[in-house]
C-alpha atoms as a PDB file:
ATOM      1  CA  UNK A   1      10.919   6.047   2.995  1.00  0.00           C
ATOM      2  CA  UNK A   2       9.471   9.225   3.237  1.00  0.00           C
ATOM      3  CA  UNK A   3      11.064  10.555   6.023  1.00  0.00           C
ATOM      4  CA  UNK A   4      14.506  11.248   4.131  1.00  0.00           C
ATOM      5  CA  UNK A   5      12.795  13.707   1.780  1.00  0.00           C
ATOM      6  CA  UNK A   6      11.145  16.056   4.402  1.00  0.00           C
ATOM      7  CA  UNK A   7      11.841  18.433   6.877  1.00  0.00           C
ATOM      8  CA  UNK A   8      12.924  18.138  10.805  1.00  0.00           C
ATOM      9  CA  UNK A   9      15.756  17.045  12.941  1.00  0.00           C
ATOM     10  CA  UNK A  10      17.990  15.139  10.104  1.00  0.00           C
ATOM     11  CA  UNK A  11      15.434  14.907   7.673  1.00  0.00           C
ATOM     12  CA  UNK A  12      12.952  12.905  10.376  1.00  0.00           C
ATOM     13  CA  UNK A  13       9.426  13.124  10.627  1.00  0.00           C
ATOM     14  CA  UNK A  14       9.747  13.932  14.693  1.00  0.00           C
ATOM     15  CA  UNK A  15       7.627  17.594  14.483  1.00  0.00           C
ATOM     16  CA  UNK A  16       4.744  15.467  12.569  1.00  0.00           C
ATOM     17  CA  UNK A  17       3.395  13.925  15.871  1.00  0.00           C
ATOM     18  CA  UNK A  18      -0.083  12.350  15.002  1.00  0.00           C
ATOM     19  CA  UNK A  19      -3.053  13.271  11.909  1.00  0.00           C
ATOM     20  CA  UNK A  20      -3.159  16.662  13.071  1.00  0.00           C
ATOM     21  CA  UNK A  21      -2.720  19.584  10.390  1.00  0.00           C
ATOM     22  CA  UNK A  22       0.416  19.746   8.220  1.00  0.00           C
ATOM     23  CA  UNK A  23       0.359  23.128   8.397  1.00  0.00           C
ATOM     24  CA  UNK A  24       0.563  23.433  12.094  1.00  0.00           C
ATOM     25  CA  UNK A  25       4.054  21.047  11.441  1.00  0.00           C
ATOM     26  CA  UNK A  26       5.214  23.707   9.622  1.00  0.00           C
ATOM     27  CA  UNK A  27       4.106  22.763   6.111  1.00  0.00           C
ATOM     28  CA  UNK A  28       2.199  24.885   3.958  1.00  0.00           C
ATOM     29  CA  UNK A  29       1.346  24.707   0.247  1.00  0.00           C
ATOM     30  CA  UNK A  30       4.967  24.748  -1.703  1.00  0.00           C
ATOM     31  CA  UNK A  31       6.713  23.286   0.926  1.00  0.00           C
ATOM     32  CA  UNK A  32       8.928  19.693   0.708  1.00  0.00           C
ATOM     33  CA  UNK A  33       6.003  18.025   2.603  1.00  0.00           C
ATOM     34  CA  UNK A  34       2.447  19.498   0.915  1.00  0.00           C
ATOM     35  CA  UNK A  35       2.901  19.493  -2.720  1.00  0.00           C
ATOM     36  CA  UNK A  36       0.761  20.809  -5.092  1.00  0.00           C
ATOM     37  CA  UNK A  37      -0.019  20.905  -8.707  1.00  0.00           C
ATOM     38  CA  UNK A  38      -2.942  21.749 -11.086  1.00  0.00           C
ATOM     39  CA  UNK A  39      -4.796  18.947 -12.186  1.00  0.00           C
ATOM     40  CA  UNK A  40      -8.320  18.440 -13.601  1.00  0.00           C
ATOM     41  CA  UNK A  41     -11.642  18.415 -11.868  1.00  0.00           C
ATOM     42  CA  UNK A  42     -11.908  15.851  -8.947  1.00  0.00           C
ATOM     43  CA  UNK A  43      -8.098  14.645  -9.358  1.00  0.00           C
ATOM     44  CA  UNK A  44      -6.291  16.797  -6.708  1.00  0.00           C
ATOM     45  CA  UNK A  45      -2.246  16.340  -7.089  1.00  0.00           C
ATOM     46  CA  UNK A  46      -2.226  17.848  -3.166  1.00  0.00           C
ATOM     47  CA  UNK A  47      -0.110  14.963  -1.535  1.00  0.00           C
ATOM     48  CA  UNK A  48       0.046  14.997   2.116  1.00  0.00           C
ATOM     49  CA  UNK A  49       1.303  12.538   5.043  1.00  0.00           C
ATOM     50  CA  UNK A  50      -1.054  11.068   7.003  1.00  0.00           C
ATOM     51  CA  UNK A  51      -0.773   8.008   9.886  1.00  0.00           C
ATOM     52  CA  UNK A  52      -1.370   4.720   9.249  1.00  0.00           C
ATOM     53  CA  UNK A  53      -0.653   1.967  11.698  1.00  0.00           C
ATOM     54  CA  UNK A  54       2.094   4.050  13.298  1.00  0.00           C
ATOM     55  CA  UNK A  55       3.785   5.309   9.779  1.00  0.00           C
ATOM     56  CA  UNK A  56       3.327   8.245   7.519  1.00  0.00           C
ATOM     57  CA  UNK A  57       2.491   7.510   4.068  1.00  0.00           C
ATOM     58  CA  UNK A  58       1.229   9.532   0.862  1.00  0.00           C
ATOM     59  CA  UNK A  59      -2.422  10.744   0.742  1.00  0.00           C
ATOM     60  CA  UNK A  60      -4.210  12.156  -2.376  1.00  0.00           C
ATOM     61  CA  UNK A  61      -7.827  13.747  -1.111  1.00  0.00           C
ATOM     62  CA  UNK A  62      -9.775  12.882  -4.229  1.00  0.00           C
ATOM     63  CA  UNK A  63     -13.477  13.926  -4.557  1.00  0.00           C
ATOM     64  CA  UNK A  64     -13.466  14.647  -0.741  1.00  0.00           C
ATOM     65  CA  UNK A  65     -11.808  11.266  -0.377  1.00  0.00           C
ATOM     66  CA  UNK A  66      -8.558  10.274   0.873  1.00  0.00           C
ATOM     67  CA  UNK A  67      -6.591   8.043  -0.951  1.00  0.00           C
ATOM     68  CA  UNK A  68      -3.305   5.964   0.473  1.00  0.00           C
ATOM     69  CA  UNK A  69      -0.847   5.097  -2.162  1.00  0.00           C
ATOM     70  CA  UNK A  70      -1.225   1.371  -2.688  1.00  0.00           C
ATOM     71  CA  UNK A  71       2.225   0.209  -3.943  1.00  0.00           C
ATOM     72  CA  UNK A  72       3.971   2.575  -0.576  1.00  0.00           C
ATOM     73  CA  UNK A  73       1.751   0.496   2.030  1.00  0.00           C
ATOM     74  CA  UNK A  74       1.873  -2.565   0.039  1.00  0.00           C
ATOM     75  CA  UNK A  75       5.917  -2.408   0.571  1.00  0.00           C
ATOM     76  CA  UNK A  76       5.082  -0.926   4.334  1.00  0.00           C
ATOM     77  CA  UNK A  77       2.669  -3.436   5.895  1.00  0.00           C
ATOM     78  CA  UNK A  78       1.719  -6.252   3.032  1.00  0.00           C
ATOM     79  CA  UNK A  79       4.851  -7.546   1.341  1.00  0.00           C
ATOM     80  CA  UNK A  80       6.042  -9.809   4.220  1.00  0.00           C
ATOM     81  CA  UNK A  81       2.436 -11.144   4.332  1.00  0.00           C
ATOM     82  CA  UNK A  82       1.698 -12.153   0.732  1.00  0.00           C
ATOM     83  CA  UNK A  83       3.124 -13.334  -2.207  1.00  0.00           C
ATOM     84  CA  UNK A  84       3.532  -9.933  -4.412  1.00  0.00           C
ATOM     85  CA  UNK A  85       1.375  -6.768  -5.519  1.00  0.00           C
ATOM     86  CA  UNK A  86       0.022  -9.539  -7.929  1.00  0.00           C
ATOM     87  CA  UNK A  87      -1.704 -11.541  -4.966  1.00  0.00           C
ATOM     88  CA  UNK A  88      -2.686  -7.942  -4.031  1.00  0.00           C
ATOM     89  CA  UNK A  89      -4.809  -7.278  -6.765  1.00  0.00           C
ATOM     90  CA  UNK A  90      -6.172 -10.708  -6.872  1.00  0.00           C
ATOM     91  CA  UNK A  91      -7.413 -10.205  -3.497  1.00  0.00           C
ATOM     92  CA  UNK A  92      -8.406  -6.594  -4.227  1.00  0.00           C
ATOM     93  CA  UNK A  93     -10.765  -8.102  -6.707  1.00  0.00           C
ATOM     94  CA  UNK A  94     -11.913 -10.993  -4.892  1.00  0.00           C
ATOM     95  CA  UNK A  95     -13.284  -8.468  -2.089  1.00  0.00           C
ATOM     96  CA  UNK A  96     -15.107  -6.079  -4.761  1.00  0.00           C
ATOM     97  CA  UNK A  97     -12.647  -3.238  -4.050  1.00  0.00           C
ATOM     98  CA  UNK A  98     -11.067  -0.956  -7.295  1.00  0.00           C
ATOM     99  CA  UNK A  99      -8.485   0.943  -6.911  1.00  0.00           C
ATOM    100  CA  UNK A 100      -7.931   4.621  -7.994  1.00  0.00           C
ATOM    101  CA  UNK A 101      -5.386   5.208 -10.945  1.00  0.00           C
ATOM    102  CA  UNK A 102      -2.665   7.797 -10.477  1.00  0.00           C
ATOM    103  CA  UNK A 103      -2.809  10.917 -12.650  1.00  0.00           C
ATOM    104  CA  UNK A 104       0.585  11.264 -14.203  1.00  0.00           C
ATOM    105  CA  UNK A 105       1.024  14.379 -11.949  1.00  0.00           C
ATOM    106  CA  UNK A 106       0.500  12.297  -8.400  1.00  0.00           C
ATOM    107  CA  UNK A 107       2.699  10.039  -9.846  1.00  0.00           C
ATOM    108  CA  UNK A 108       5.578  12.802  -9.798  1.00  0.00           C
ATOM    109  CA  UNK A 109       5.037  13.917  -6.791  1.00  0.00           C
ATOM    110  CA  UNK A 110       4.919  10.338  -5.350  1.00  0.00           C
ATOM    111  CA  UNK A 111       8.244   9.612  -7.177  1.00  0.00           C
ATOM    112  CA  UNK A 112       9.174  13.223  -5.757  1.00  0.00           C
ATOM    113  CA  UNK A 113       8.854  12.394  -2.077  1.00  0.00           C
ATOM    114  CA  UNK A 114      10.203   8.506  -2.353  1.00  0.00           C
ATOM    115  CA  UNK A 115       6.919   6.905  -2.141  1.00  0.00           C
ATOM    116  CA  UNK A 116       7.319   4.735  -4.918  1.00  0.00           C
ATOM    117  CA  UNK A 117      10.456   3.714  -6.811  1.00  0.00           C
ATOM    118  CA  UNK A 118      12.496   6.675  -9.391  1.00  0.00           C
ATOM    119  CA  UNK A 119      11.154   3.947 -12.810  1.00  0.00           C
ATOM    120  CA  UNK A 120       7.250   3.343 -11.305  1.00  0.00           C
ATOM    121  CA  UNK A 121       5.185   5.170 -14.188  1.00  0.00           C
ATOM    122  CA  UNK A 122       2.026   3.870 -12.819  1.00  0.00           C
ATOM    123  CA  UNK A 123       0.530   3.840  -9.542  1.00  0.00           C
ATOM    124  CA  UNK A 124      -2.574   3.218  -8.165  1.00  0.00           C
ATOM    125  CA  UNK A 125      -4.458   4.538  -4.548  1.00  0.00           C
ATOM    126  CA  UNK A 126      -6.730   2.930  -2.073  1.00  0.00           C
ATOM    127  CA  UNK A 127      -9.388   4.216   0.369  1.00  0.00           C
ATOM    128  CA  UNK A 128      -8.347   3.733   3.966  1.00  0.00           C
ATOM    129  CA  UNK A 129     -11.185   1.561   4.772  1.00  0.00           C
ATOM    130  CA  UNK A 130     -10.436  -0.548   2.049  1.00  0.00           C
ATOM    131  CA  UNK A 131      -6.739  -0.808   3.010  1.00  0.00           C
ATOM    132  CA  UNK A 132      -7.747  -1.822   6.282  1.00  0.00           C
ATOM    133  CA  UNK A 133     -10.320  -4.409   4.716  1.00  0.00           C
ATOM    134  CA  UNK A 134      -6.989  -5.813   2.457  1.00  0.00           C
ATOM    135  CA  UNK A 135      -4.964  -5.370   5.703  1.00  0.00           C
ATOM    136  CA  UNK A 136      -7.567  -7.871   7.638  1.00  0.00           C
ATOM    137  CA  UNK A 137      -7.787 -10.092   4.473  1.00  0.00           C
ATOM    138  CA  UNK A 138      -3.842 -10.419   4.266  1.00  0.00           C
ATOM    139  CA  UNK A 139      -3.417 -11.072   8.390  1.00  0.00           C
ATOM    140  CA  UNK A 140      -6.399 -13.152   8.403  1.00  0.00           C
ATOM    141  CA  UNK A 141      -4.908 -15.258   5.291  1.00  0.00           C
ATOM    142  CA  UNK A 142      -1.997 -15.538   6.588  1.00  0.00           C
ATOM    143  CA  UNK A 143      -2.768 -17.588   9.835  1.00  0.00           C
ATOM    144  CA  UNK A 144      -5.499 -19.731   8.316  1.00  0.00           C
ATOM    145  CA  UNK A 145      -4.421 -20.894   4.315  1.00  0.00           C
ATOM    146  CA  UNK A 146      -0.994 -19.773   3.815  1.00  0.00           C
ATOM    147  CA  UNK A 147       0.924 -21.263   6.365  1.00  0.00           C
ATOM    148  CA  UNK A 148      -0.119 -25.047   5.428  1.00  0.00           C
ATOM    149  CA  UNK A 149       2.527 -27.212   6.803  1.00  0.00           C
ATOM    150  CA  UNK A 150       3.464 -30.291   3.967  1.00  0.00           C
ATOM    151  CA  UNK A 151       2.209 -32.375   7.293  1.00  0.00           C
ATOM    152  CA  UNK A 152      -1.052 -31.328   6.574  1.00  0.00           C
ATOM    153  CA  UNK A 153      -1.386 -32.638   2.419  1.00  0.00           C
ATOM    154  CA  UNK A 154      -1.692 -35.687   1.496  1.00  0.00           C
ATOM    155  CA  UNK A 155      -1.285 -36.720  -2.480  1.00  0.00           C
ATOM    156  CA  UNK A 156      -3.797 -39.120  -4.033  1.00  0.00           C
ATOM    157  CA  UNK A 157      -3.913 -40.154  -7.287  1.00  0.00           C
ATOM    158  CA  UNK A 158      -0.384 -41.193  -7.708  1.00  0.00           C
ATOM    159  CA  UNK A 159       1.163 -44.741  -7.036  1.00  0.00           C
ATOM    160  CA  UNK A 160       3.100 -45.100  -3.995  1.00  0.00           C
ATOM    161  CA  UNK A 161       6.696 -45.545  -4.758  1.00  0.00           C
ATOM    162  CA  UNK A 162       6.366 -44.248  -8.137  1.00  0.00           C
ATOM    163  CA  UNK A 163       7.934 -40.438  -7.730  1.00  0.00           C
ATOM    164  CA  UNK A 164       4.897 -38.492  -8.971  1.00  0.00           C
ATOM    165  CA  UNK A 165       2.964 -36.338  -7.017  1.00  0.00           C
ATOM    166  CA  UNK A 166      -0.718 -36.462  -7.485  1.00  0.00           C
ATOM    167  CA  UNK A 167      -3.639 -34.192  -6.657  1.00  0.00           C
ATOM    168  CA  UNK A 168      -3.195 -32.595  -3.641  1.00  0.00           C
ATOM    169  CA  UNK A 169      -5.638 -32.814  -0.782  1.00  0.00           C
ATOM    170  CA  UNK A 170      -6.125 -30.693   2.220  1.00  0.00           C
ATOM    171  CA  UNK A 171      -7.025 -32.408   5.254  1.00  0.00           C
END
């Protein structure tokens, strides 16, 4: 995703080897992989790639925090897990975690570099930890309540024979 807007042996990330420095890669401020612009107090535009599981995604270091662009990993590492960024946010509220809104300046830049689609106007970032919490959620979901076989449910409440489906019951 990101890999086809930066720098390196046909556009691939191959010289960014690990969470080292960017600017040891070769990027400094200004260049197609650091970019910066002036925003307010506390809401730092400076997008950088950092690792996560194996893949380099946007980063935003907000209030000395870094912040993962929610809807990039979502497409990365959650979409084949879940239903949609919908069942995302449910969950994100269900485990007491809120999400950072996008200043409309990290939103450029995240456009800029392909992290989210050319149309997204909004975007929202997530804490590491709190990816990997979702991340643990989603997995853990996955093998235990989502993948209900139709062996598993039984319908009550409805007549046999009478093409209604009732209430249904897990066993």
């Amino acid at each position: 995703m990101l890999s086809a807007f930066l720098p390196g042996p046909g556009g691939a990330l191959g010289s960014l080897g690990g969470l080292g420095s960017l600017s040891a890669a070769g990027l400094t401020p200004g260049s197609p992989g650091l970019v910066q612009t002036s925003s307010g107090p506390g809401l730092c535009s400076e997008c950088k790639l950092v690792e996560v599981h194996g893949v380099k995604v946007a980063s935003f270091n907000v209030d000395g925090q870094e912040l993962i662009c929610l809807p990039q990993v979502f497409d990365l590492f959650l979409k084949h897990l879940v239903g949609g960024l919908h069942t995302v946010y449910t969950k994100l509220k269900r485990l007491d975690i809120a999400p950072v809104v996008c200043t409309v300046e990290q939103v450029r830049v995240l456009r800029g570099l392909g992290a989210i689609q050319p149309g997204v106007n909004r975007c929202k970032l997530i804490s590491r930890k709190d990816f990997e919490t979702l991340y643990q959620d989603c997995t853990s979901a996955r093998t235990v309540s989502s993948c209900l076989c139709w062996k598993s449910l039984t319908f009550s409440d409805a007549p046999s024979g009478s093409g209604r489906q009732g209430r249904c019951d897990y066993r």
